[in-house]
Protein backbone atom coordinates (compact mmCIF):
# COMPACT_ATOMS: atom_id res chain seq x y z
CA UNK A 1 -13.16 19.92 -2.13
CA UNK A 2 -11.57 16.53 -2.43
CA UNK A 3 -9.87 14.64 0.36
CA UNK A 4 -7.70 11.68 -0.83
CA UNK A 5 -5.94 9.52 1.56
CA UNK A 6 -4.06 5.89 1.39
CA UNK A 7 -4.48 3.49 3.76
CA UNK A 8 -2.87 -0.18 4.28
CA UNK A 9 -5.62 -3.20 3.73
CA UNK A 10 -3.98 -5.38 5.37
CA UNK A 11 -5.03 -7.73 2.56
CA UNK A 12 -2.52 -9.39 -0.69
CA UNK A 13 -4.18 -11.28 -3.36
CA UNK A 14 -2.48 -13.46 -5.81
CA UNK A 15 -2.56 -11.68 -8.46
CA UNK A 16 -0.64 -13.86 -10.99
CA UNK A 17 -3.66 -16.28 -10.02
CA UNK A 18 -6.03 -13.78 -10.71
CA UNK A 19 -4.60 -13.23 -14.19
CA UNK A 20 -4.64 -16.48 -15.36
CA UNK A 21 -8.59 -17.07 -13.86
CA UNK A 22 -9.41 -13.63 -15.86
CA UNK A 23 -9.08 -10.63 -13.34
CA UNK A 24 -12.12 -8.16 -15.26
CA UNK A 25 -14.39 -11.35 -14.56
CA UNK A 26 -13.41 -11.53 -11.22
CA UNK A 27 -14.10 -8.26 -10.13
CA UNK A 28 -17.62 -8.78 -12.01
CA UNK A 29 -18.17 -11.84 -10.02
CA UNK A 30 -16.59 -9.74 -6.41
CA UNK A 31 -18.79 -6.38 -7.11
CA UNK A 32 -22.33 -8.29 -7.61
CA UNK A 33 -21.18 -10.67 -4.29
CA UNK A 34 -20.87 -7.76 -2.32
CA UNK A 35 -24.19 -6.27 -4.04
CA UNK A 36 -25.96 -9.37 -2.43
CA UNK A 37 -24.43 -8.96 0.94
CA UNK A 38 -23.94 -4.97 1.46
CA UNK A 39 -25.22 -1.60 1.37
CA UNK A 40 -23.36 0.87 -1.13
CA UNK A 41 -22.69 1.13 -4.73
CA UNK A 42 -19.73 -1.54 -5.24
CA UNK A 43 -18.04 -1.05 -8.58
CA UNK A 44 -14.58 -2.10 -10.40
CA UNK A 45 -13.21 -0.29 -13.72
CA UNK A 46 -14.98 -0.70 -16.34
CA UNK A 47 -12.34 -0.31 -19.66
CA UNK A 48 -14.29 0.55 -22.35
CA UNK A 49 -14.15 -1.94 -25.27
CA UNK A 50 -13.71 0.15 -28.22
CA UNK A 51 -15.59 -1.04 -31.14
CA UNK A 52 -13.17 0.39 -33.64
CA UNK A 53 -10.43 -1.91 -31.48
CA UNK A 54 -8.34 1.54 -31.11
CA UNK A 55 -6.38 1.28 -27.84
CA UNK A 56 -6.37 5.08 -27.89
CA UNK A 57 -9.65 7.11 -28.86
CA UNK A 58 -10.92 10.38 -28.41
CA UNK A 59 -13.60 9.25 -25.81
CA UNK A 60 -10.77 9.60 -22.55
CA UNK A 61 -7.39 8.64 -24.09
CA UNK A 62 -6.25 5.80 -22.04
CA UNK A 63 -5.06 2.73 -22.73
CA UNK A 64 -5.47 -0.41 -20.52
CA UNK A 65 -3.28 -1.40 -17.58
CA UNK A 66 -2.11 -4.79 -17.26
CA UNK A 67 -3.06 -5.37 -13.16
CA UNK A 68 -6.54 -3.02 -13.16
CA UNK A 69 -6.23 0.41 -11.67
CA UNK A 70 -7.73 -0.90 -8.41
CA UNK A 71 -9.97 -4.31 -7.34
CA UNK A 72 -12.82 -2.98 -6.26
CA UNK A 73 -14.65 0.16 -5.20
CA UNK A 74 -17.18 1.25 -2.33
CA UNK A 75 -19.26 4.49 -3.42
CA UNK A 76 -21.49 6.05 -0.38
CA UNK A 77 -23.46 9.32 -2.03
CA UNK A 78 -27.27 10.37 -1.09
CA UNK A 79 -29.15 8.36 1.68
CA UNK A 80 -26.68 5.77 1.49
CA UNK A 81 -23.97 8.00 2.60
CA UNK A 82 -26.71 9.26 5.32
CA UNK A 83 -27.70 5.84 6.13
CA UNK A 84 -23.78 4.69 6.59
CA UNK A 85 -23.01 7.62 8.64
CA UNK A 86 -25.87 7.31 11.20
CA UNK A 87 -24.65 3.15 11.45
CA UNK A 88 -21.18 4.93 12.32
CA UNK A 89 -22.51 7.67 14.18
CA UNK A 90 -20.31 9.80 12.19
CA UNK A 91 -21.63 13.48 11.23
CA UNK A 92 -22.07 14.26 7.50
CA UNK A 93 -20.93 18.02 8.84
CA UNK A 94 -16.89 18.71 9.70
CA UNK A 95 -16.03 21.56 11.74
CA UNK A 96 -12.60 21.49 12.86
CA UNK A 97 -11.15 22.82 15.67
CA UNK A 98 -11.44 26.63 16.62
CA UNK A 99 -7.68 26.81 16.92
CA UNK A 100 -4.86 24.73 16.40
CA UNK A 101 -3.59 24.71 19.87
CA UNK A 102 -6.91 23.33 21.04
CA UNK A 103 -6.37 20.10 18.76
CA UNK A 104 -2.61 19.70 19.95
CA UNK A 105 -0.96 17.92 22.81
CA UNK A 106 -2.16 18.20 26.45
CA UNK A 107 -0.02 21.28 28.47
CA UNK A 108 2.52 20.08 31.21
CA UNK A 109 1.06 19.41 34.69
CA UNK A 110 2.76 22.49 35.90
CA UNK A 111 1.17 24.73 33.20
CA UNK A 112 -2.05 23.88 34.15
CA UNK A 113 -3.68 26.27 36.27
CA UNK A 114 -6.41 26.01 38.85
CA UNK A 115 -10.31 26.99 37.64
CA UNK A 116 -10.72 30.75 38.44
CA UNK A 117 -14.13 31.92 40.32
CA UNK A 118 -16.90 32.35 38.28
CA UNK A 119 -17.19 35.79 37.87
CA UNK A 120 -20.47 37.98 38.94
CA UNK A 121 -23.10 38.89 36.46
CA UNK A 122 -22.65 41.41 34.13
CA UNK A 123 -24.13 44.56 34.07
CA UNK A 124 -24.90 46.87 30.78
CA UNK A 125 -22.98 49.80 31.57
CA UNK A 126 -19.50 47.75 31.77
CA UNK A 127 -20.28 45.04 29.41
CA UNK A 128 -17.47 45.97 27.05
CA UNK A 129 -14.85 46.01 30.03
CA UNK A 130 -16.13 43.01 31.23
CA UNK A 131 -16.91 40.64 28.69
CA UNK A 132 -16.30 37.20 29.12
CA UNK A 133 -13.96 36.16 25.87
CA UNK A 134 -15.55 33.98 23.35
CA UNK A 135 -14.45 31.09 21.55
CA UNK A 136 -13.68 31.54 18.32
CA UNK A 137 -16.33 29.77 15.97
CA UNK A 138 -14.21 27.72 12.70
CA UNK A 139 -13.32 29.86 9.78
CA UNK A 140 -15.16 27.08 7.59
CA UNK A 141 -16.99 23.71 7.88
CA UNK A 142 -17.13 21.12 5.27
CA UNK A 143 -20.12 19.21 4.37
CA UNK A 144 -19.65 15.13 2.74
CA UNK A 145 -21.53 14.83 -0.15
CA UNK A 146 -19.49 11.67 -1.34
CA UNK A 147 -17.11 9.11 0.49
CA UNK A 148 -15.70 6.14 -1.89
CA UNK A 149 -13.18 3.92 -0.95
CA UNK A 150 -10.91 1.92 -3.65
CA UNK A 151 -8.94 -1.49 -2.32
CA UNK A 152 -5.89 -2.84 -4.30
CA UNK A 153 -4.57 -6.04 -4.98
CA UNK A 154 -1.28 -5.25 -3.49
CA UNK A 155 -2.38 -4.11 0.64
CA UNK A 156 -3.42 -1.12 0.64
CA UNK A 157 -6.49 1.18 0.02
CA UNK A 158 -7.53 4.87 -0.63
CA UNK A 159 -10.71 6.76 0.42
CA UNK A 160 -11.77 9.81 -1.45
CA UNK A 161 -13.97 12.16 0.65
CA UNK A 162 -15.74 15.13 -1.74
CA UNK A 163 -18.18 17.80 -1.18
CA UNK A 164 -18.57 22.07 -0.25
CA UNK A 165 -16.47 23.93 2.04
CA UNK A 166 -18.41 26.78 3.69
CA UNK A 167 -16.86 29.85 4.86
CA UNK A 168 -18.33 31.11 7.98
CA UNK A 169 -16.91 34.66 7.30
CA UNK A 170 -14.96 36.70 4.68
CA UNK A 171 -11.48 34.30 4.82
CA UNK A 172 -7.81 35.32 2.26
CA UNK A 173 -7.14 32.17 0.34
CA UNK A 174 -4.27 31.60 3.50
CA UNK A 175 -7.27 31.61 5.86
CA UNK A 176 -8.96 29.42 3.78
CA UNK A 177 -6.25 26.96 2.67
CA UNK A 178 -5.51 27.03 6.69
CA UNK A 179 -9.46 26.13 7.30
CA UNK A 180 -9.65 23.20 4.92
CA UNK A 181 -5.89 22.01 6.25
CA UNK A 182 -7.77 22.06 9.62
CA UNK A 183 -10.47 20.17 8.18
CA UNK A 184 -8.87 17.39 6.82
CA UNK A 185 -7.64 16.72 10.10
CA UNK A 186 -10.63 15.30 11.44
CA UNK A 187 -10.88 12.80 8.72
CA UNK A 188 -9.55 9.66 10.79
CA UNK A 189 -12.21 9.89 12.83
CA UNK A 190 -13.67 8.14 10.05
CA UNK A 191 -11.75 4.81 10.41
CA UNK A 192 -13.77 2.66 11.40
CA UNK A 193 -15.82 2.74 8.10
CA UNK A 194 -12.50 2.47 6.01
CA UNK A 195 -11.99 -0.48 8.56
CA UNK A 196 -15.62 -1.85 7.93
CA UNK A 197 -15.57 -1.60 4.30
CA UNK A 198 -12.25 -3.35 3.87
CA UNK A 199 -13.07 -6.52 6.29
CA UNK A 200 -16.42 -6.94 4.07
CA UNK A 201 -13.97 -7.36 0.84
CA UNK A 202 -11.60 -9.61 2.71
CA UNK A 203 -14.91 -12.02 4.13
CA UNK A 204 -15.90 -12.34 0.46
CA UNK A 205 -12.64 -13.04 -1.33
CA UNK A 206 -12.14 -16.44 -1.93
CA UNK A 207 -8.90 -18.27 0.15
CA UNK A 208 -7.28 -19.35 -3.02
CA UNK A 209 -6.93 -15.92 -4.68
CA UNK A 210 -5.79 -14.58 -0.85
CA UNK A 211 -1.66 -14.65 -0.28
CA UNK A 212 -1.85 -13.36 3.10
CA UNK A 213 -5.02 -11.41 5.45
CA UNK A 214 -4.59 -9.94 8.26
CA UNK A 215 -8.22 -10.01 8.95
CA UNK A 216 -8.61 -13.80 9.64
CA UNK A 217 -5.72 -13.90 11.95
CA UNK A 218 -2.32 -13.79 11.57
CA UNK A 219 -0.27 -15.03 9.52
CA UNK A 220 1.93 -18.57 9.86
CA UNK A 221 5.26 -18.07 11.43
CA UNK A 222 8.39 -17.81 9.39
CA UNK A 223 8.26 -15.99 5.79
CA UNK A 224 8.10 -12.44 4.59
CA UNK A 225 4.94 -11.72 5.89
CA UNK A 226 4.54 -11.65 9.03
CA UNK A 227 7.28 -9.20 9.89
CA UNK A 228 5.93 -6.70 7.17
CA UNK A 229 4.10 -3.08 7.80
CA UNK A 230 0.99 -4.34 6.33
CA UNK A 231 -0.75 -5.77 9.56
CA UNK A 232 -0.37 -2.80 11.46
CA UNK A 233 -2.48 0.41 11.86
CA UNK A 234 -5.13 -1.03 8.85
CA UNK A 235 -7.74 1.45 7.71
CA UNK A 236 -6.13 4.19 9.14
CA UNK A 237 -5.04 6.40 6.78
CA UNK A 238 -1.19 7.96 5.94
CA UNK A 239 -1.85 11.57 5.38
CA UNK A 240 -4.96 13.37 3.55
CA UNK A 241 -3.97 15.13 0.27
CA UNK A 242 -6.46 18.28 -0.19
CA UNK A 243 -7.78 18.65 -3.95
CA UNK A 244 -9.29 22.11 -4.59
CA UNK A 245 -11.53 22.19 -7.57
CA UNK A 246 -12.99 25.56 -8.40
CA UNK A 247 -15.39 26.13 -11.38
CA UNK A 248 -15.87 29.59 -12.94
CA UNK A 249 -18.64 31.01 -15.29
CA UNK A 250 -16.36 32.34 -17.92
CA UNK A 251 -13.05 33.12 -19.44
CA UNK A 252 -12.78 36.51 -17.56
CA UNK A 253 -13.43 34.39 -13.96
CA UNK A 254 -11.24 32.20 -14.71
CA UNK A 255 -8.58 33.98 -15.65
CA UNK A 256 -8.65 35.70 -12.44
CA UNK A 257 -9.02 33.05 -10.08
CA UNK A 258 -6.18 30.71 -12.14
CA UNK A 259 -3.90 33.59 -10.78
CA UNK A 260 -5.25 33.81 -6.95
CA UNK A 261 -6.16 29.86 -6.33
CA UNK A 262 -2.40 29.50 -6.93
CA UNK A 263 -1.64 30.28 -3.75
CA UNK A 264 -3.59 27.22 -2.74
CA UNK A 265 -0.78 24.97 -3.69
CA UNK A 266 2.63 24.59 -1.98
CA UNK A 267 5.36 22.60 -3.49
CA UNK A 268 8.94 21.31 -2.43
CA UNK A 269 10.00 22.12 -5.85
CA UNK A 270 9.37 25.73 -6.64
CA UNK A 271 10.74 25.47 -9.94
CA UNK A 272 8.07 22.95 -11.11
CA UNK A 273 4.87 24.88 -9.44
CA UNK A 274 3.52 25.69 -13.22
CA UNK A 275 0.33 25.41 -14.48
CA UNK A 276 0.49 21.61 -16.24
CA UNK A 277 -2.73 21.91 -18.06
CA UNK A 278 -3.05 20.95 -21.53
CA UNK A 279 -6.44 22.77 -21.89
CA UNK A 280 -6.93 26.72 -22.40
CA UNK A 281 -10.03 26.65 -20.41
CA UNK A 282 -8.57 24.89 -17.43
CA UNK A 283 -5.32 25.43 -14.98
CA UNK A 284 -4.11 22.17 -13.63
CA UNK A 285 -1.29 22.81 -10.20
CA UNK A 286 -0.45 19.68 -8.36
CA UNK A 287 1.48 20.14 -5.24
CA UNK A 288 3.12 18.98 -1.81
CA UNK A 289 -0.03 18.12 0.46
CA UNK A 290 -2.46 20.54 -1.70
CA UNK A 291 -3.21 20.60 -4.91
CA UNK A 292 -5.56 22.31 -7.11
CA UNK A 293 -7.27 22.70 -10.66
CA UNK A 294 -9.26 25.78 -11.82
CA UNK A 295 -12.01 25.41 -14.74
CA UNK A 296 -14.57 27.17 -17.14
CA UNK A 297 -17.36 25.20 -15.85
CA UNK A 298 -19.39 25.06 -19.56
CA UNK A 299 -16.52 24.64 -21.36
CA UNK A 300 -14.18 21.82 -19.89
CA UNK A 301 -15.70 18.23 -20.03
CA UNK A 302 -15.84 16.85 -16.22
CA UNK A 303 -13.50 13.82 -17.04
CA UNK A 304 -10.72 16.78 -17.22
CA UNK A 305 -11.41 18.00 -14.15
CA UNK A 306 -11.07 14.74 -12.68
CA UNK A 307 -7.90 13.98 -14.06
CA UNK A 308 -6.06 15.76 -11.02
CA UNK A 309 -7.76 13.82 -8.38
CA UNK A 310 -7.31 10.34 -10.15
CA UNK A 311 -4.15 10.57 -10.84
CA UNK A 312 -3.53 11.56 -6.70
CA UNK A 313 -5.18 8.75 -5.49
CA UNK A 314 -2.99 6.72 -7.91
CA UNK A 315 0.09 8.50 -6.81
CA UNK A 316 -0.94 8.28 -3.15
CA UNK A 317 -1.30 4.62 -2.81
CA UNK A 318 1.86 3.88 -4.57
CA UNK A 319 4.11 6.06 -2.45
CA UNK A 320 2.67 4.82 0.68
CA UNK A 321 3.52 0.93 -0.45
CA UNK A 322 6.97 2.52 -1.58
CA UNK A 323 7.58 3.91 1.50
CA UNK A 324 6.85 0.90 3.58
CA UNK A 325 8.99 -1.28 1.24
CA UNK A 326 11.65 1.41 1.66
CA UNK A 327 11.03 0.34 5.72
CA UNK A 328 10.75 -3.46 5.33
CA UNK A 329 14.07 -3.13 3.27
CA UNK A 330 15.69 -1.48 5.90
CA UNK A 331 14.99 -3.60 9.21
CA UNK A 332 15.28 -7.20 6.50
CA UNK A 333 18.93 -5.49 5.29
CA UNK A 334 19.49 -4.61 9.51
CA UNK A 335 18.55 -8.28 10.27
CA UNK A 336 20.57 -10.16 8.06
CA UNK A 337 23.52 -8.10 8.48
CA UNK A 338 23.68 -9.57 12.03
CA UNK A 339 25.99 -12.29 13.31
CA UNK A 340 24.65 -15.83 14.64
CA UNK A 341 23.25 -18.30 13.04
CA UNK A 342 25.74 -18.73 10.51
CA UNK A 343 25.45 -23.00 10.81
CA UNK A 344 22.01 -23.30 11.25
CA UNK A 345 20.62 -24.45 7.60
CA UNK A 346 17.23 -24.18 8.78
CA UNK A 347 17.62 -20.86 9.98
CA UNK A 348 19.22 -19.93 6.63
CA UNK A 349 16.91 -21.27 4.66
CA UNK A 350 13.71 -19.67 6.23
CA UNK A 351 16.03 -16.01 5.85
CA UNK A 352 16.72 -16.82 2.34
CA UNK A 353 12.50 -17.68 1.51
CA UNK A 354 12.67 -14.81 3.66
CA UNK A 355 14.45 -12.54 1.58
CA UNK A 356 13.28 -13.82 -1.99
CA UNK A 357 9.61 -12.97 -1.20
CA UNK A 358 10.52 -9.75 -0.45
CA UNK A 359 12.31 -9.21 -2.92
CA UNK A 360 9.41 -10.64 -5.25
CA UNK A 361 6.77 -8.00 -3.37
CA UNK A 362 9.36 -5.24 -4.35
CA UNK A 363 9.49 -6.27 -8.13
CA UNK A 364 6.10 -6.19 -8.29
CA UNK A 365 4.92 -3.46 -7.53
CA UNK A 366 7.66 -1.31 -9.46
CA UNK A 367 6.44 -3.45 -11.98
CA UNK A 368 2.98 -2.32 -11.77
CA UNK A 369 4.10 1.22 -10.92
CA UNK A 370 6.04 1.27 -14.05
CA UNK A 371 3.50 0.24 -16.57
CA UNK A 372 0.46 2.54 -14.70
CA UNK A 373 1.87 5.99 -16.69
CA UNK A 374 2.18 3.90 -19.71
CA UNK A 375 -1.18 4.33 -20.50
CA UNK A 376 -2.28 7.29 -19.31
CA UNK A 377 -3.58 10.03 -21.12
CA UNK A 378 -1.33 12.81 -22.26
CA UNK A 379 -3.43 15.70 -19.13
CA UNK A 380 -3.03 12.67 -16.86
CA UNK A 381 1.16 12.27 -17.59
CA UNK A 382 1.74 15.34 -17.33
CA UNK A 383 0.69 15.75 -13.67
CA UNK A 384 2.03 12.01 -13.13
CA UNK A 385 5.60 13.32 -14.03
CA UNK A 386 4.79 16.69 -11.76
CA UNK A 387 3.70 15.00 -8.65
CA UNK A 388 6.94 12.07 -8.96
CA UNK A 389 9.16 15.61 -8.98
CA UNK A 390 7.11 17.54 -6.36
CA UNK A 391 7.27 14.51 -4.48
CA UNK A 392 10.83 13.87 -4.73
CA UNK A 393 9.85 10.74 -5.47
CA UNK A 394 13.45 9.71 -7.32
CA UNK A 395 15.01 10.04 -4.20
CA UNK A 396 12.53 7.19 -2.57
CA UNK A 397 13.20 4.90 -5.76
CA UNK A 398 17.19 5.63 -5.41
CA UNK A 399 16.83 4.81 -1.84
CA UNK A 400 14.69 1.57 -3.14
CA UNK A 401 17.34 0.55 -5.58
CA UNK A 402 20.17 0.41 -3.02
CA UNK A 403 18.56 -1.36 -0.12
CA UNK A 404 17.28 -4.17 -2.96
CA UNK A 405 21.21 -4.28 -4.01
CA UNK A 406 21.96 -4.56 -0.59
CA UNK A 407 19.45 -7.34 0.15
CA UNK A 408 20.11 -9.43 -3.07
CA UNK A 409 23.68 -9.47 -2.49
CA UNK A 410 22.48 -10.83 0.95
CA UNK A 411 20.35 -13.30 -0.47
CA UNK A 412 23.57 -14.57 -2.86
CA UNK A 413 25.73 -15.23 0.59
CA UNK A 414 23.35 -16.73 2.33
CA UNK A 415 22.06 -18.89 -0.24
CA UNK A 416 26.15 -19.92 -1.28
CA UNK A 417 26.71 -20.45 2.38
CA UNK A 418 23.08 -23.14 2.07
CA UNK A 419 25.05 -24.41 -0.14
CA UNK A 420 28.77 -24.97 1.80
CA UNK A 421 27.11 -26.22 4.58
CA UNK A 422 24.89 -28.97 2.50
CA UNK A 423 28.09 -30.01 0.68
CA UNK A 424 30.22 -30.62 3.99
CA UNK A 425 27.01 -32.41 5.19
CA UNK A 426 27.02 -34.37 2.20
CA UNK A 427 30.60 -35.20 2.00
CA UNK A 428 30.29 -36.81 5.65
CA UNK A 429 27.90 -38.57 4.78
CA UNK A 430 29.40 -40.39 1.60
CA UNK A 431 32.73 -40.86 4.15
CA UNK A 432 30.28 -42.32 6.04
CA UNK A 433 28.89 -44.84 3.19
CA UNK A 434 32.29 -45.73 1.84
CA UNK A 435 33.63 -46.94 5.37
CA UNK A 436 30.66 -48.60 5.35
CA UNK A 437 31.11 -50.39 2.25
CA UNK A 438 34.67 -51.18 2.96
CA UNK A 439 33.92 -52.98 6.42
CA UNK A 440 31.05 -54.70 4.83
CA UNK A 441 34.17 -56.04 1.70
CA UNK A 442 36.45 -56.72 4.26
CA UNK A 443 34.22 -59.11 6.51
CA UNK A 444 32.90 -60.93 3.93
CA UNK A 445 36.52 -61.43 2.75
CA UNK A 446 36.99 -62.88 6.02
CA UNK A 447 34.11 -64.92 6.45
CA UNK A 448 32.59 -62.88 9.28
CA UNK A 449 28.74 -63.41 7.51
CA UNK A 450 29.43 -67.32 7.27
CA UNK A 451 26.35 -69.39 7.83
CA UNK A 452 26.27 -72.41 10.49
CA UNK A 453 29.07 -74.03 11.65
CA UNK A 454 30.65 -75.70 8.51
CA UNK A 455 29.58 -72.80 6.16
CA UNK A 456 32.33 -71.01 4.34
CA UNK A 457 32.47 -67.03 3.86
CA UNK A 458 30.53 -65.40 1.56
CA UNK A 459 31.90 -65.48 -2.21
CA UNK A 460 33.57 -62.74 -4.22
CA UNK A 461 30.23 -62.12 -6.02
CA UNK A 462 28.15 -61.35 -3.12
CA UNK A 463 30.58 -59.07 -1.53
CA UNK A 464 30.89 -57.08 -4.87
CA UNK A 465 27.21 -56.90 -5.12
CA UNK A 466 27.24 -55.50 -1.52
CA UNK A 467 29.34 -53.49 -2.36
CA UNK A 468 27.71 -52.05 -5.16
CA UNK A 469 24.38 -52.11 -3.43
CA UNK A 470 26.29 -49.66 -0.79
CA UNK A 471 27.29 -46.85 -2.99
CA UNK A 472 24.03 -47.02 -5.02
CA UNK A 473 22.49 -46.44 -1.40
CA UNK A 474 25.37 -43.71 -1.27
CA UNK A 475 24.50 -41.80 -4.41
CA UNK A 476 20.40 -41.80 -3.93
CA UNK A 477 20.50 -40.25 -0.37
CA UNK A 478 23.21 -38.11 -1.83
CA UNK A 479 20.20 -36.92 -4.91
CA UNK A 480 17.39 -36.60 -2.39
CA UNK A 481 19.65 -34.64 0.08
CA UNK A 482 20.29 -32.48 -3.07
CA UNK A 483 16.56 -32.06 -3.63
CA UNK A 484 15.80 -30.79 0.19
């Protein structure tokens, strides 16, 4: 079993910044940082330079993504996943709740009834009649084997939880989908070492590289940021997407259980609940919360196995930033829409920075979403293309599309009414300079700036010099009101 689950970070790096430093040396220079400092395996993808300079090869069939898959990565696996556990006091065992009332909301006062007598011993003639009931042990418990948790550039992470389910009794693959459903729901009581992990990376990072952490306080007032989603509920993850992978021994196995580990896998979207696999020897079914791929265990390579969950955790992350820019769009598009304010400049100006950085943050990442399944290989697009359906993930993008149409239409009025406002200030103000100027031509005219008794007025030169002088004043404050 494989438990994937995204989780906000609470953490944005520049990443144009890291670009132009050289982002693969970077996350050489983070990973052997947080060697020196930390327990656990820290690693960052390693794209394999090809000798033959082939993009494409036969060795995994991917091509490199412009922003790395992910910034770094936090493996836990033998005594180190022992040794982080105990630190946590987190068991390495999962046994969910007997039933799933007993892991629900607390009953109503009035349905709560008073502690009944203990009853009197029981004797062995009327044990049957009089047994006491017994809880029900779990169906199946689920032992960790291997916790890694990825972080990415863009606020948000993604913790992968693998190892064996064990079924406590003869279970139907409902009973047993049920059991491991009921498993994964004691994964956030693993948060605080998603929470641990992540403030370690943020410590380390240098403050250049950092556009805004939530970990070192919050952020400055005014701007995007510190109205987004990102600050709240960090480490804690969205949902937990279940990954079955079953191995078989041969052909004739596998043929069997490709049919009955279907029912494993629930989808939205009936019509596209097909097997997806490219591979003879291997059935590939990604789905709505479960998902699941079914293998001949000598004759499929383990990078094809691992397609299904790589591609998930991929998937994962980027619908849960989708979804919370589909929020942030909403309450920015509900708060601009408002009345008030409409002649403060300052105000207007900090909603139009406002708006522009999120509207930056949005490009981005559909940027980086759109060239991810660029270079993927062929197994890996093909279950790409299947979870955006399952998902109904064109519905979220539609839903995108409109509230960034919304807010950049926004943006366009509020910057053109920046703009109305600085021109009526600035058109007072030269009204202001030119009376100015005329007073000062019309007293020296007069001889009002005469010196001593017996002096005379000024001259004609001087007064069109002052003049002069006056609207040059005019037309600099005129350029550096311009520039603010």
């Amino acid at each position: 079993m494989y438990f994937n689950g995204p989780m906000r970070s609470g953490i944005v790096l520049d990443s144009q910044a890291l670009l132009n430093r050289g982002y693969r040396q970077f996350q050489k220079e983070l990973a052997e940082k947080l060697r020196e400092l930390y327990v656990g395996a820290w690693e960052y993808p390693n794209f394999q330079g090809r000798s033959n300079k082939l993009a494409f090869d036969v060795d995994n069939f991917q091509g490199e993504t412009i922003i790395p898959r992910y910034l770094i990565a936090r493996y836990f696996e033998g005594q180190e996943l022992g040794d982080i556990l105990s630190e946590f006091r987190l068991p390495a065992d999962i046994h969910p709740a007997e039933t799933q009332e007993d892991a629900g909301a607390p009953l109503p006062d009035e349905m709560i009834e008073e502690p009944k007598a203990e009853p009197a011993p029981m004797v062995e003639d009327d044990k049957r009649s009089r047994r006491r009931p017994e809880r029900k042990t779990s169906a199946a418990s689920f032992r960790i084997e291997k916790m890694d948790v990825f972080l990415y550039d863009y606020g948000y992470a993604s913790c992968i939880i693998s190892g064996q389910v064990t079924a406590h009794k003869d279970l139907t693959i409902q009973e047993y989908r049920s059991a491991v459903e009921h498993i994964s729901s004691a994964l956030p009581d693993y948060t605080e070492l998603f929470q641990s992990t992540i403030a370690k990376i943020a410590k380390v990072i240098p403050s250049e590289l950092v556009v805004v952490s939530f970990h070192e306080g919050q952020p400055e007032a005014g701007g995007f940021w510190p109205h987004t989603t990102l600050k709240k509920h960090m480490g804690e993850l969205f949902w937990v997407h279940r990954i079955f992978s079953v191995p078989c021994k041969d052909q004739v196995e596998f043929i069997r259980k490709k049919t009955e580990c279907r029912a494993l896998v629930y989808s939205a979207r009936t019509d596209v609940m097909d097997d997806v696999s490219l591979r003879s020897d291997m059935a590939v079914f990604p789905g709505h919360g479960n998902s699941c791929v079914v293998y001949t265990k000598d004759a499929t390579p383990d990078w094809n196995a691992a397609r299904l969950r790589s591609v998930v955790r991929a998937k994962n992350v980027f619908y849960a930033a989708m979804e919370d820019l589909d929020r942030d769009l909403f309450y920015l598009n509900n708060e601009v829409g408002g009345k008030g304010h409409s002649s403060d400049m300052d105000f207007l100006d900090r909603q139009a920075q406002y708006m522009s950085d999120c509207l930056t943050r949005v490009n981005f990442l559909k940027s980086v979403y759109d060239d991810y399944d660029n270079q993927l290989d062929p197994q890996s697009i093909e279950i790409w293309n299947t979870l955006r359906r399952v998902w109904i993930m064109d519905d979220m993008f539609r839903a995108i599309d409109q509230k960034v149409t919304m807010l950049d239409k926004a943006h366009g009025r509020t910057v053109q009414r920046i703009a109305t406002l600085q021109s009526k200030r600035i058109g007072a103000l030269i009204i202001v300079f030119i009376l100015v100027a005329l007073f000062a031509v019309i007293f020296g005219l007069l001889g009002v700036f005469s010196g001593g008794k017996q002096g005379a007025g000024i001259g004609m030169p001087e007064t069109i010099l002052l003049a002069f002088a006056l609207i040059g004043a005019t037309l600099l404050a005129m350029r550096l009101y311009k520039g603010k």
